[in-house]
Protein backbone atom coordinates (compact mmCIF):
# COMPACT_ATOMS: atom_id res chain seq x y z
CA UNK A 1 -3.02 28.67 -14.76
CA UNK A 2 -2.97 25.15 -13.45
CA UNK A 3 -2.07 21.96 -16.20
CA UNK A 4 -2.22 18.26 -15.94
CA UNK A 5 0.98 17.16 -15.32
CA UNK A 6 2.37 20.47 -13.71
CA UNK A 7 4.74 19.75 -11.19
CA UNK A 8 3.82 21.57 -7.85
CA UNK A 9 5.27 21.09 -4.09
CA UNK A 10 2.76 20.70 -0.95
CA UNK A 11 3.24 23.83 1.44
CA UNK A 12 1.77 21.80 4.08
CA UNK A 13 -0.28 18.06 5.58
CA UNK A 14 2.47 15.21 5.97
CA UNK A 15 3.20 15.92 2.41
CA UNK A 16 4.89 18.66 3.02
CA UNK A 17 7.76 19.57 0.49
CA UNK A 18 7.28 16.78 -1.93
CA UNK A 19 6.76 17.11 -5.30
CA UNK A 20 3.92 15.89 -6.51
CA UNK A 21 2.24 15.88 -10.20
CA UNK A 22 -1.18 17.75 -11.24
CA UNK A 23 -3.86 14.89 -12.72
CA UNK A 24 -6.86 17.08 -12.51
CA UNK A 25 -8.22 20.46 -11.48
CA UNK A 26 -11.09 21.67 -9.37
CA UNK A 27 -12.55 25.04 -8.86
CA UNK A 28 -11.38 24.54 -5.26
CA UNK A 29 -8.05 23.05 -5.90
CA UNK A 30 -6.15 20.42 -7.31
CA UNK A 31 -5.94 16.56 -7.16
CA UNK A 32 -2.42 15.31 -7.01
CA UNK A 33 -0.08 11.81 -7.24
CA UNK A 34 3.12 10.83 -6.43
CA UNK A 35 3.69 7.52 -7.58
CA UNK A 36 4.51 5.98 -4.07
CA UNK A 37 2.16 7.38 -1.06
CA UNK A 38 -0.25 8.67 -3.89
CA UNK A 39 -0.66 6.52 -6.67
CA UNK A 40 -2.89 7.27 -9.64
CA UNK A 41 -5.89 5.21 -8.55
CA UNK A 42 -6.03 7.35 -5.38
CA UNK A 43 -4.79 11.33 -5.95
CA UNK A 44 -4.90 13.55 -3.00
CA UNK A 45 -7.02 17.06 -3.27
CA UNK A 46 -4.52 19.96 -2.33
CA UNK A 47 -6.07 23.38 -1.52
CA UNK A 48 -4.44 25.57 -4.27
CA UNK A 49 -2.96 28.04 -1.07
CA UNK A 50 -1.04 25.12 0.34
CA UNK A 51 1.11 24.48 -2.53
CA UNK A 52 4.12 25.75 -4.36
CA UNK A 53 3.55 25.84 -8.47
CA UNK A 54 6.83 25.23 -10.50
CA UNK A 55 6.78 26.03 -14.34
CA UNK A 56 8.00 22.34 -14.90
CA UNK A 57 5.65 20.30 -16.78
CA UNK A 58 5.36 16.10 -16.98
CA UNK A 59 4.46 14.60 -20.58
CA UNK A 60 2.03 12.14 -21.04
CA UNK A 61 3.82 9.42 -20.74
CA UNK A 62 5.60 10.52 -17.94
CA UNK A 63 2.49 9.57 -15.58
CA UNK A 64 1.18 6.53 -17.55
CA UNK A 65 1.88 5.01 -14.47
CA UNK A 66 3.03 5.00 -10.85
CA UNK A 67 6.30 3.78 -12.09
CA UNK A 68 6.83 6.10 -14.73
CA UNK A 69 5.73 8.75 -12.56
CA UNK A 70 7.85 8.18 -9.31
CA UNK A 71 10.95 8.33 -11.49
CA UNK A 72 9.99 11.38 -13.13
CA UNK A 73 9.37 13.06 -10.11
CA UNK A 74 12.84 11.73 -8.55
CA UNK A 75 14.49 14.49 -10.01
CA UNK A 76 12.04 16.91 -8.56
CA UNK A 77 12.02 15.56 -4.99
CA UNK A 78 12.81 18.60 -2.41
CA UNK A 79 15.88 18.34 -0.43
CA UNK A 80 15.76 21.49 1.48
CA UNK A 81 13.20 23.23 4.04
CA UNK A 82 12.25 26.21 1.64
CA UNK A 83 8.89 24.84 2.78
């Protein structure tokens, strides 16, 4: 099951094959930030079928802000077309 702060990839939209971070769940879906394109004041819904879920998990303070969370995502950032 879905967390806050899960780490998941977009399967498709013009995100495709970023990584983006979990800050709230929706019976339909998720809503989801990156820091840079999707900062915390505006999170983007993803359809739970268009994403890839990884078993990595942010901390708290990991997404205190858009700051915090684009460099915690860095790491994360796809570099291949697995997508």
């Amino acid at each position: 099951s879905m967390k806050i702060g899960q780490i998941v990839y977009s399967k498709a939209g013009r995100d495709k094959g970023y990584a983006l971070a979990v800050i709230a769940i929706s019976p339909k879906g998720i809503f989801a930030v990156d820091g840079k394109k999707r900062p915390l004041e505006r999170p983007k819904f993803k359809n739970l079928k268009h994403l890839v879920v990884t078993d990595y998990c942010l901390k708290g303070e990991e997404y205190r802000s858009n700051k915090a969370l684009r460099s915690s995502l860095k790491g994360y950032q796809s570099k291949n077309d697995e997508f």
